[in-house]
Protein backbone atom coordinates (compact mmCIF):
# COMPACT_ATOMS: atom_id res chain seq x y z
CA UNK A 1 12.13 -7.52 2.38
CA UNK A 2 10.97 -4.02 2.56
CA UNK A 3 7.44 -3.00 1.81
CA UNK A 4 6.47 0.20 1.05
CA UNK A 5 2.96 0.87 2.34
CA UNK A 6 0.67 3.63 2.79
CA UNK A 7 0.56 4.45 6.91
CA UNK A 8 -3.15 4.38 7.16
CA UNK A 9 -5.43 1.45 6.50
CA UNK A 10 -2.75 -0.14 4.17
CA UNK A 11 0.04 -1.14 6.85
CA UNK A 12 -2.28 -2.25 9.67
CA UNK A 13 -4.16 -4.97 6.13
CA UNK A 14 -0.30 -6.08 5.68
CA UNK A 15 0.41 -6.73 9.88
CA UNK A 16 -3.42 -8.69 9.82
CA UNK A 17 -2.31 -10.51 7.13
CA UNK A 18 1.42 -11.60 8.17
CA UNK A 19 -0.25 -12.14 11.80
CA UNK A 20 -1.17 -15.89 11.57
CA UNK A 21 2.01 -16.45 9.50
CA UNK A 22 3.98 -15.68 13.06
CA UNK A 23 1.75 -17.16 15.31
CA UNK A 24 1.96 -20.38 13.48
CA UNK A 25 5.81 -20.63 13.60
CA UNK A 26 6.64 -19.58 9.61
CA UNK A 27 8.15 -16.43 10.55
CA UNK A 28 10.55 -17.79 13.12
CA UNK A 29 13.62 -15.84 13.61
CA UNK A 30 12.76 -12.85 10.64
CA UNK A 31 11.92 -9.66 12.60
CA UNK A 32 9.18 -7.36 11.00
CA UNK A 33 9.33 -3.92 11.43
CA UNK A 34 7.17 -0.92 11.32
CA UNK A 35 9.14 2.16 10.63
CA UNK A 36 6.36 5.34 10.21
CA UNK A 37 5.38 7.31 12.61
CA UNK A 38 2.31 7.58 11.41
CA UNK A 39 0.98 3.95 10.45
CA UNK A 40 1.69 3.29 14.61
CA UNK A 41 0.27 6.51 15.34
CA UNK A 42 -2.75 4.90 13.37
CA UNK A 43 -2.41 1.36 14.46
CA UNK A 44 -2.75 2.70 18.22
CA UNK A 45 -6.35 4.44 16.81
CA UNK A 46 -7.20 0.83 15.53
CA UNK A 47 -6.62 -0.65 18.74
CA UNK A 48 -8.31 1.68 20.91
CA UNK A 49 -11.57 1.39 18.88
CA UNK A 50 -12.05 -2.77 18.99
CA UNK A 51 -15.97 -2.18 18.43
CA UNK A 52 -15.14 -1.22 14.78
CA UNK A 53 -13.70 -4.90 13.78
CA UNK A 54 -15.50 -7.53 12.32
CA UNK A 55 -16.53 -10.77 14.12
CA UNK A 56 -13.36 -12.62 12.44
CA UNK A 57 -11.43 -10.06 14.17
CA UNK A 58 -13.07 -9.56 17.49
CA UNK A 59 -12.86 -13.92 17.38
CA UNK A 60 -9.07 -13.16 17.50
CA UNK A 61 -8.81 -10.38 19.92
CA UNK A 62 -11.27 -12.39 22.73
CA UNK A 63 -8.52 -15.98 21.90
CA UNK A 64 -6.05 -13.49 23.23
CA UNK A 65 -4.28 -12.97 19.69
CA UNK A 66 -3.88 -8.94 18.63
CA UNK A 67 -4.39 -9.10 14.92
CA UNK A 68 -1.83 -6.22 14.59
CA UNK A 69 0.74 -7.70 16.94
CA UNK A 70 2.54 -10.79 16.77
CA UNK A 71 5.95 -12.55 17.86
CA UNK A 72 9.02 -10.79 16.42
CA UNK A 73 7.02 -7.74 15.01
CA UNK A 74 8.65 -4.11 16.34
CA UNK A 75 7.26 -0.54 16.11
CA UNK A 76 10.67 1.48 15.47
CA UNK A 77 9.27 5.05 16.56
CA UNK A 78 12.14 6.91 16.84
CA UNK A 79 14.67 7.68 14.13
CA UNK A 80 17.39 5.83 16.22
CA UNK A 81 15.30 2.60 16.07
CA UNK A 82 14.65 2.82 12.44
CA UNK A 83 18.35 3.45 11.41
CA UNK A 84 19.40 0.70 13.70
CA UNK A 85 17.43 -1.53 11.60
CA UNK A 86 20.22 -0.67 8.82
CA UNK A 87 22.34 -2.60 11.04
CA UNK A 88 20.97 -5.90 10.72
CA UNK A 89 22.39 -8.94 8.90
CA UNK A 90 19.31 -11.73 9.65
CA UNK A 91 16.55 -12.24 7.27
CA UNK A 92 13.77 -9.27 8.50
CA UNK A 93 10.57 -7.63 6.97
CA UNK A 94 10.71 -3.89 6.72
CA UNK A 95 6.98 -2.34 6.42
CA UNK A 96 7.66 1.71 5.54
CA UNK A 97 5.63 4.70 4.14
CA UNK A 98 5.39 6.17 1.46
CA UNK A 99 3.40 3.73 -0.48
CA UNK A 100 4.96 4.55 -4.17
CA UNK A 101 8.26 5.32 -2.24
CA UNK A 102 8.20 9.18 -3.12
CA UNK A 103 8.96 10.55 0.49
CA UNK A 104 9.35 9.46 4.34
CA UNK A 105 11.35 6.64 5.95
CA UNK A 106 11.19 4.04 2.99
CA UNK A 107 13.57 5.74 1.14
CA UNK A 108 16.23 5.21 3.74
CA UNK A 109 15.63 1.37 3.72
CA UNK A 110 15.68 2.12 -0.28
CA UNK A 111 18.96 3.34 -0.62
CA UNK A 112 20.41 0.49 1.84
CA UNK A 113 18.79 -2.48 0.06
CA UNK A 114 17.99 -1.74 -3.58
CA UNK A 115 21.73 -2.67 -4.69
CA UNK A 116 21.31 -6.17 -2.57
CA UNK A 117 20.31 -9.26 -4.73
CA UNK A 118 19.63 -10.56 -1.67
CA UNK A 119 16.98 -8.19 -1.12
CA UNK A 120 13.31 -7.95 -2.18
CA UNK A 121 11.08 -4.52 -2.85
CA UNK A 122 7.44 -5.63 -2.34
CA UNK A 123 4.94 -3.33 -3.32
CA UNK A 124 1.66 -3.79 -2.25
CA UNK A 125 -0.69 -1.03 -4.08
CA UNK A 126 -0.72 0.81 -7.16
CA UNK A 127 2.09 2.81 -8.25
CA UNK A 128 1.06 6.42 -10.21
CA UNK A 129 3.04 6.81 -13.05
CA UNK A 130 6.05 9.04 -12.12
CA UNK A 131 6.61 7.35 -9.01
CA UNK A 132 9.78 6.06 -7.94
CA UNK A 133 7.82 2.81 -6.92
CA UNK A 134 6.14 2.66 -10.76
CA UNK A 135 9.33 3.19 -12.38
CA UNK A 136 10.85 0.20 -10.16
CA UNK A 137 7.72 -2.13 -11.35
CA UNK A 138 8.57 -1.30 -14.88
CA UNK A 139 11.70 -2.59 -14.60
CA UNK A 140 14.31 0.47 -14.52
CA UNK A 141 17.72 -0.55 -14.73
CA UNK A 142 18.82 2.55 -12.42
CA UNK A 143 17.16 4.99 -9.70
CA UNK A 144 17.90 8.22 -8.06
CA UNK A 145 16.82 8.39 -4.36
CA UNK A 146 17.85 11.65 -2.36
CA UNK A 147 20.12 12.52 -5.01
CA UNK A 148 22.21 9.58 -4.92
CA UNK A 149 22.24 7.21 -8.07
CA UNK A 150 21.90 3.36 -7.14
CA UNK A 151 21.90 0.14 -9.61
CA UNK A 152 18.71 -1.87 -8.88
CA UNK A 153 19.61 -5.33 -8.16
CA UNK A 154 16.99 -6.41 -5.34
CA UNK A 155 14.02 -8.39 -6.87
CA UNK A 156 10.92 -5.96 -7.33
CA UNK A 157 7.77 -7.75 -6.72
CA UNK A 158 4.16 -6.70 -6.47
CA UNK A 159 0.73 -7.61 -5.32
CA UNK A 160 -2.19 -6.17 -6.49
CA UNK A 161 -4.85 -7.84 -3.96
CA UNK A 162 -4.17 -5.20 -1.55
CA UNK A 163 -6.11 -2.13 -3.41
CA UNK A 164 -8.09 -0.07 -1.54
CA UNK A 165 -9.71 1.12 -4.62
CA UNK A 166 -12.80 0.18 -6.48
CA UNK A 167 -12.15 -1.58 -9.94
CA UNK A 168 -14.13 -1.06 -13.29
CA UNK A 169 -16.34 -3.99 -12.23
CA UNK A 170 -17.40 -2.98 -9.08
CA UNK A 171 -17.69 0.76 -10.10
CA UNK A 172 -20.27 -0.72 -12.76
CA UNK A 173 -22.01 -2.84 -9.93
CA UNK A 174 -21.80 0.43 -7.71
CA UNK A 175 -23.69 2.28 -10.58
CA UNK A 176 -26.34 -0.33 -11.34
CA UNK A 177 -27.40 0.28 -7.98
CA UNK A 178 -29.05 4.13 -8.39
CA UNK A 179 -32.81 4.28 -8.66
CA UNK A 180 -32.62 7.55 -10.74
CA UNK A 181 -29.11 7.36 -13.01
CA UNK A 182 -26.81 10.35 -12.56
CA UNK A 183 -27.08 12.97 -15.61
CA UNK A 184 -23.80 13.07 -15.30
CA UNK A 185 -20.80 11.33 -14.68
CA UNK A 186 -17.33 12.35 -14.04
CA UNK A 187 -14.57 10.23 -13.88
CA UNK A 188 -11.61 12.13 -12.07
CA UNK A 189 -8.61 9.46 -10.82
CA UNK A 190 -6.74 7.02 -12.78
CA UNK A 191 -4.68 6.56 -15.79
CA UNK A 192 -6.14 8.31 -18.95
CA UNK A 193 -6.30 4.65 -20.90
CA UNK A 194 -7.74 2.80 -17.99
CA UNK A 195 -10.37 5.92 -17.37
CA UNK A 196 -11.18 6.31 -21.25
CA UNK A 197 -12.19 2.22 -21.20
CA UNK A 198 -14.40 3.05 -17.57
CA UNK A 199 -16.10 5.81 -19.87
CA UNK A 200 -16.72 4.01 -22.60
CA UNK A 201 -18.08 0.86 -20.49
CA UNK A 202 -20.53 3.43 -18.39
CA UNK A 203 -21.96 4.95 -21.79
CA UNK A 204 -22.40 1.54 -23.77
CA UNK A 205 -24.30 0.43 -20.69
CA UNK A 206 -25.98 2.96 -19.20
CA UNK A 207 -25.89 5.78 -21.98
CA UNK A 208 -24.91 8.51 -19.90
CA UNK A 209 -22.87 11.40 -20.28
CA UNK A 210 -19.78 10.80 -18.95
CA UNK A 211 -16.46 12.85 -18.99
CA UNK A 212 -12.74 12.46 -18.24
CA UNK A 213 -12.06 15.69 -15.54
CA UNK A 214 -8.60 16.96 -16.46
CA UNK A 215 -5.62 19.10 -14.57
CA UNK A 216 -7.17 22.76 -13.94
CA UNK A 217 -10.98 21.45 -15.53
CA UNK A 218 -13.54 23.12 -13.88
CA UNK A 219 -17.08 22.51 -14.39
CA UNK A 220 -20.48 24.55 -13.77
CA UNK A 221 -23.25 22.40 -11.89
């Protein structure tokens, strides 16, 4: 399984989450591997600042159990380790950045697993459109990765529960919140039809000005 992940905050959610899968035995014999420099430069930051966790988490760190360690799970640092994982012919979890699989070390475990049917491409946040990792979720028949053409015959999965961002619902809730309502509201990330449905939402309950910021807009304050 390889799951491409964004190296900050993302990774270390996935590792918590997979952590009491391992400790209770349902990850015997598949190895999980972190292969970004980055997300273990970042998981290192995590562990050297335990006063930042939640009681759940400092409950697990004081029974002993490191809630982004666990039995079978490998930090491949160097370049050797992570094309050694190539190697392997046992069931293993590959956990690689870029997120929407448009640069860095996840396109190497792309290109050796994306022709597998034995293989599964889990993506676990949202996919911009133009992304290799979109165009996978919507079912493309045939990618290019590095300039090499490969037929996709893993399983591409997703899971949405994972987003780090705010959805219409709790952007509403977020709004409802201010004393004094903004004059003016400016919605500037997301896709055009999901942001045109936010705007329309905000004025119908609020009735405030709201626009849709666009490449190169500027705007006087």
């Amino acid at each position: 399984m390889i799951i491409p992940a964004f190296a900050i905050g993302r990774t270390q959610e996935i590792l918590y989450e997979l952590n009491p899968f391992a400790e209770a035995g349902k990850l015997s014999g598949v190895k999980c591997f972190v292969d970004s420099p980055m997300a273990i430069s970042a998981s290192e930051i995590y562990r050297r600042h335990p006063e930042c966790f939640d009681e759940e988490t400092l409950g697990l760190i004081s029974r002993g159990d490191s809630p982004l360690e666990f039995p079978g799970m490998e930090y491949a640092l160097s370049r050797d380790k992570s094309k050694a994982i190539n190697e392997l012919k046992e069931p293993h979890i590959v956990i690689s950045a870029s997120g929407m699989c448009t640069g860095g070390r996840v396109l190497h475990h792309l290109m050796q697993n994306i022709e597998r049917k034995e293989s599964t491409i889990l993506c676990v946040g949202y996919q911009a459109e133009g992304t290799l990792g979109r165009r996978m979720l919507d079912g493309i028949k045939s990618v290019q990765i590095m300039n090499h053409e490969f037929d996709v015959r893993a399983r591409i999965e997703s899971m949405d529960a994972f987003s780090a961002h705010a959805g219409r619902s709790e952007i509403l809730e977020w709004l409802r919140a201010f004393r004094s309502f903004p004059g003016q509201v400016f919605l500037n990330h997301g896709e055009e039809r999901a942001a045109e449905t936010l705007a329309e939402a905000i004025r119908s309950e609020f009735g405030a000005r709201v626009s849709i910021a666009k490449m190169n807009q500027s705007f006087s304050l």
